[in-house]
C-alpha atoms as a PDB file:
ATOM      1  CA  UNK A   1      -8.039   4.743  17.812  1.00  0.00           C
ATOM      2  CA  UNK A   2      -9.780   7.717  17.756  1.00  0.00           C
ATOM      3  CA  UNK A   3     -13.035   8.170  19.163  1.00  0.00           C
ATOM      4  CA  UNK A   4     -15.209   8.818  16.300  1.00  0.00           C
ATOM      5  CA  UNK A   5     -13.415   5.889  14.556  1.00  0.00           C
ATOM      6  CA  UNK A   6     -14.861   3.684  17.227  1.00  0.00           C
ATOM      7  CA  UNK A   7     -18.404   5.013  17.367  1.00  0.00           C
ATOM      8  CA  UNK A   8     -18.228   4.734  13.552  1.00  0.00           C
ATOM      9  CA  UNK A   9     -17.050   1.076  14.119  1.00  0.00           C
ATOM     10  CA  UNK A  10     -19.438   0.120  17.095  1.00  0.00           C
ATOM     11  CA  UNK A  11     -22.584   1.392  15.059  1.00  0.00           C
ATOM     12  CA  UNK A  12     -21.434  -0.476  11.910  1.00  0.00           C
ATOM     13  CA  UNK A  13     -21.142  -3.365  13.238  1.00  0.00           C
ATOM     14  CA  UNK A  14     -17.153  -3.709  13.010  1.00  0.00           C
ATOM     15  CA  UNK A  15     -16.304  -4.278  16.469  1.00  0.00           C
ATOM     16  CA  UNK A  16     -17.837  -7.599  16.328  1.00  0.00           C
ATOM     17  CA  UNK A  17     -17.250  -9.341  13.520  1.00  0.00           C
ATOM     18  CA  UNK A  18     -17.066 -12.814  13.497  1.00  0.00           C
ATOM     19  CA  UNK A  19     -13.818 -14.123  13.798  1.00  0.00           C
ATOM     20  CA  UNK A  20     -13.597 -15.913  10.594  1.00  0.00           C
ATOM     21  CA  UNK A  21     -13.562 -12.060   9.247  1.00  0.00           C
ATOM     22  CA  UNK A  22     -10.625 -11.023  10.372  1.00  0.00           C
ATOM     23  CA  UNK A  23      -8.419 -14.076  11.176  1.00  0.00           C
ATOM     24  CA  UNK A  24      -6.917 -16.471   8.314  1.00  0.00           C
ATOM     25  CA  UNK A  25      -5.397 -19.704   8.567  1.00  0.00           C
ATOM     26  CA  UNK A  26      -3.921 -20.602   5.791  1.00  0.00           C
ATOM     27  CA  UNK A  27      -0.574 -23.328   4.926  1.00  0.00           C
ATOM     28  CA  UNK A  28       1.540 -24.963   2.452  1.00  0.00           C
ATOM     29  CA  UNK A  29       3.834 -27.931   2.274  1.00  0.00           C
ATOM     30  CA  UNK A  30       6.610 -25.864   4.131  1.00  0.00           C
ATOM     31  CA  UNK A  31       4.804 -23.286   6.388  1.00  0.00           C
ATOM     32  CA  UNK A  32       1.556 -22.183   8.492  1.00  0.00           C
ATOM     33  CA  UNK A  33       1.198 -18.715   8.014  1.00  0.00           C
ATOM     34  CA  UNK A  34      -1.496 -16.665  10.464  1.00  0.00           C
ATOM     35  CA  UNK A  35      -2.756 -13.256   9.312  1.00  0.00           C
ATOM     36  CA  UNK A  36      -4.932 -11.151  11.368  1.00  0.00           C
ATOM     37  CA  UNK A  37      -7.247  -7.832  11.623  1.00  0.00           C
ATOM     38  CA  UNK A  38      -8.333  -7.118  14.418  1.00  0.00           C
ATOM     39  CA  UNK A  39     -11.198  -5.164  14.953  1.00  0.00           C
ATOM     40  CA  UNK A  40     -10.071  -1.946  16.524  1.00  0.00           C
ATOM     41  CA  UNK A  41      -6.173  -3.191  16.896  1.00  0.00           C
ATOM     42  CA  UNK A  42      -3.473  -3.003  14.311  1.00  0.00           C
ATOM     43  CA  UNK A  43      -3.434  -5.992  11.831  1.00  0.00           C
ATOM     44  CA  UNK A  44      -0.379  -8.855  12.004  1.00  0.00           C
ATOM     45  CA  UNK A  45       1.107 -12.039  10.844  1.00  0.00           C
ATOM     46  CA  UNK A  46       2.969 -14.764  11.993  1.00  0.00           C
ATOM     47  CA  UNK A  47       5.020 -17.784  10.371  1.00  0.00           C
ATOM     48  CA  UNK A  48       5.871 -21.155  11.357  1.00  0.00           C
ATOM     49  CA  UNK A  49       7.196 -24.285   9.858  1.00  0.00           C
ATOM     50  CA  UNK A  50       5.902 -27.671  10.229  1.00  0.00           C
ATOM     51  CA  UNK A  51       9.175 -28.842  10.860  1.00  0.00           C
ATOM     52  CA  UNK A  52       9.079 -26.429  14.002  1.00  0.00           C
ATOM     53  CA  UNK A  53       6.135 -28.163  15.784  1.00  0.00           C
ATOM     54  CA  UNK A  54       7.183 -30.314  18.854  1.00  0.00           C
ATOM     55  CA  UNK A  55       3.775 -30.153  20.835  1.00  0.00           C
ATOM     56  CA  UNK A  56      -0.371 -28.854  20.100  1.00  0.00           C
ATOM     57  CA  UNK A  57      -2.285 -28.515  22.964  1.00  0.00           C
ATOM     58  CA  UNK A  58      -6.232 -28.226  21.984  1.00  0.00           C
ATOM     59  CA  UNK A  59      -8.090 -26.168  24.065  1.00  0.00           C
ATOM     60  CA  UNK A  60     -11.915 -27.054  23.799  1.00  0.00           C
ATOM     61  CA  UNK A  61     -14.062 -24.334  25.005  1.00  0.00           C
ATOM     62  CA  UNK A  62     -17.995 -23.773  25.935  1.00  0.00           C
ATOM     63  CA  UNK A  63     -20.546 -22.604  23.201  1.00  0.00           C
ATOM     64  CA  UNK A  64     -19.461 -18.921  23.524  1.00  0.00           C
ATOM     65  CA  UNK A  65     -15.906 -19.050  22.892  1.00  0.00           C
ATOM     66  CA  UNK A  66     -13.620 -20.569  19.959  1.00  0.00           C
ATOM     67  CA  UNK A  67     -11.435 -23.818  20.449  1.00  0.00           C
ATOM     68  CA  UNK A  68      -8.167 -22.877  20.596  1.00  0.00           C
ATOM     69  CA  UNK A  69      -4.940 -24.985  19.032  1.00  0.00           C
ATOM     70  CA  UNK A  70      -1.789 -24.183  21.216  1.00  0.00           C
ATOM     71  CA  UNK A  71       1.213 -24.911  19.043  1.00  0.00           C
ATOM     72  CA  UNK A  72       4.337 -24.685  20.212  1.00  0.00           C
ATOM     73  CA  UNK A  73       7.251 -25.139  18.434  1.00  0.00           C
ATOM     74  CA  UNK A  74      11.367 -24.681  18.524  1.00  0.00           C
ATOM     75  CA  UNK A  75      11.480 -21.469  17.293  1.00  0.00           C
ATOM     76  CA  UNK A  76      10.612 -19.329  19.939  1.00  0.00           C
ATOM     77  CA  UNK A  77       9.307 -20.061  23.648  1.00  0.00           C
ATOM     78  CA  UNK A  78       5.942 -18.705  23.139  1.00  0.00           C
ATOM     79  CA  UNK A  79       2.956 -20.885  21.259  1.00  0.00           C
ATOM     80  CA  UNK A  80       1.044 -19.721  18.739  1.00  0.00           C
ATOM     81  CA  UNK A  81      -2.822 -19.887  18.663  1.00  0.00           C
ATOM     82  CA  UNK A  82      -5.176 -20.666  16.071  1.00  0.00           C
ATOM     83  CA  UNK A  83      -8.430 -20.820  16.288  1.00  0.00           C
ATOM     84  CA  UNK A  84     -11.019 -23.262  15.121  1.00  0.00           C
ATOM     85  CA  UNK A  85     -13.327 -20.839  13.917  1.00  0.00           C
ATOM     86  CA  UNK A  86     -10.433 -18.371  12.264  1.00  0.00           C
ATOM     87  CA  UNK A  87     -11.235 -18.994   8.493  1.00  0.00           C
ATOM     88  CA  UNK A  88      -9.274 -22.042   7.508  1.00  0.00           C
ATOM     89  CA  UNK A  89      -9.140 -22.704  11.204  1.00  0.00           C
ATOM     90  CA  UNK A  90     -10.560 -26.400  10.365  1.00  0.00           C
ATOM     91  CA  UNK A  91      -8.749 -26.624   7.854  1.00  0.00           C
ATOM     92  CA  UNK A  92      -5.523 -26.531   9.482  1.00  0.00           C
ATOM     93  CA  UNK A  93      -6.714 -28.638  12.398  1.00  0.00           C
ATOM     94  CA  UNK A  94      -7.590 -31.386   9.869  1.00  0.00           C
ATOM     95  CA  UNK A  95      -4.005 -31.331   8.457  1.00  0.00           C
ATOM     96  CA  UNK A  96      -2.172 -31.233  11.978  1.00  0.00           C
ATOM     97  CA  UNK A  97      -4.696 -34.814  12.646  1.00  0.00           C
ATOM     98  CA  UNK A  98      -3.509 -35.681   8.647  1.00  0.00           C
ATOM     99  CA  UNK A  99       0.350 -35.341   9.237  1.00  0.00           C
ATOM    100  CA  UNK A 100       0.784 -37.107  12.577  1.00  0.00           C
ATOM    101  CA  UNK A 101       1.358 -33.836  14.612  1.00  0.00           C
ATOM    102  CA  UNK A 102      -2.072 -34.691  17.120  1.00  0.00           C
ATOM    103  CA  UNK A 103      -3.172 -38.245  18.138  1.00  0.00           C
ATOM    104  CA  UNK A 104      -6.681 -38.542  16.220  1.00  0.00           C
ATOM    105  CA  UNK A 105      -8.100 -40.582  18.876  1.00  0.00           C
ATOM    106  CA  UNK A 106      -7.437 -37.322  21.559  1.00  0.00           C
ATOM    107  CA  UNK A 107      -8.740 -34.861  18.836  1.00  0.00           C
ATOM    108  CA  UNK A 108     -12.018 -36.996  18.705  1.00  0.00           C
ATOM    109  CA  UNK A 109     -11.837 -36.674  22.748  1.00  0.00           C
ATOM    110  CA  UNK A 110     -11.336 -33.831  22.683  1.00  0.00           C
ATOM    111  CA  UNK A 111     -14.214 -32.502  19.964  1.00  0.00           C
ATOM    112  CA  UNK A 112     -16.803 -33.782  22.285  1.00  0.00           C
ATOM    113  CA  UNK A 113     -15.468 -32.145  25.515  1.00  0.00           C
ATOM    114  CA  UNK A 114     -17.373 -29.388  27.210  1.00  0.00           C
ATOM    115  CA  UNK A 115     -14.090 -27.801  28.124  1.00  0.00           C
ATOM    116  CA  UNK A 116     -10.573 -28.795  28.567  1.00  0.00           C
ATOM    117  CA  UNK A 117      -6.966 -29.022  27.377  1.00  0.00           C
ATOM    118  CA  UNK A 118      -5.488 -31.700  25.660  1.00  0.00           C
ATOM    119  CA  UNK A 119      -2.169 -32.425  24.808  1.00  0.00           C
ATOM    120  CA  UNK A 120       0.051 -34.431  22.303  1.00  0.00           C
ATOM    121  CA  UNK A 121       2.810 -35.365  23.059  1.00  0.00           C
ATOM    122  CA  UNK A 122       1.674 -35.135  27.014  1.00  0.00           C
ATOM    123  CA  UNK A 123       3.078 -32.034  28.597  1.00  0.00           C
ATOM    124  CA  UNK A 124       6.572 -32.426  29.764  1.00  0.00           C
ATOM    125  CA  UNK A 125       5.829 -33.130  34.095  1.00  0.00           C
END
């Protein structure tokens, strides 16, 4: 990025917009599909099915930080992360509870936890 693009950026305000301004949730039937910009950073997307999922881990996090949902599925080793507070974040984390893919009685556990992971199924070990 170039360095007037930044200062332009910082004194606009673009470097820290909230994150429900640049990240999208948003799913079907079939597929989760994650779109992001990035302030600053090149813009991407990523694709899974629901099929794919075989484990979430929610990460709850203090005030200052989003909850994270860690899902991790067969097609590639990596998880992908959503956030609660991407737009459609809630959404999303409302349909994982809706189709079985989370225990709802962890997810309430875990919504009033300072900080934490928590898993379902329970982490393999």
């Amino acid at each position: 990025m170039g360095i007037l693009r930044f200062v332009r950026d910082l004194v606009t305000g673009r470097m820290n917009r909230p994150l429900s301004e640049w990240f999208v949730v948003e799913f079907d039937a079939e597929s989760v599909h994650l779109k992001a910009e990035p302030p600053g950073q090149k813009p991407w997307s990523q694709e899974f099915r629901w099929s794919e999922i075989e484990r979430i881990c929610f990460q709850a996090e203090d005030l200052t930080t989003s909850d994270g949902i860690y899902v991790f599925t067969s097609s590639r080793p990596e998880s992908y992360v959503v956030p609660t507070e991407a737009s459609g974040g809630q959404q999303f984390w409302a349909e994982v509870i809706s189709r079985g893919l989370f225990d709802a009685e962890i997810a309430i556990e875990a919504a009033g936890a300072p900080s934490g992971q928590f898993w379902w199924p329970s982490p393999p070990g």
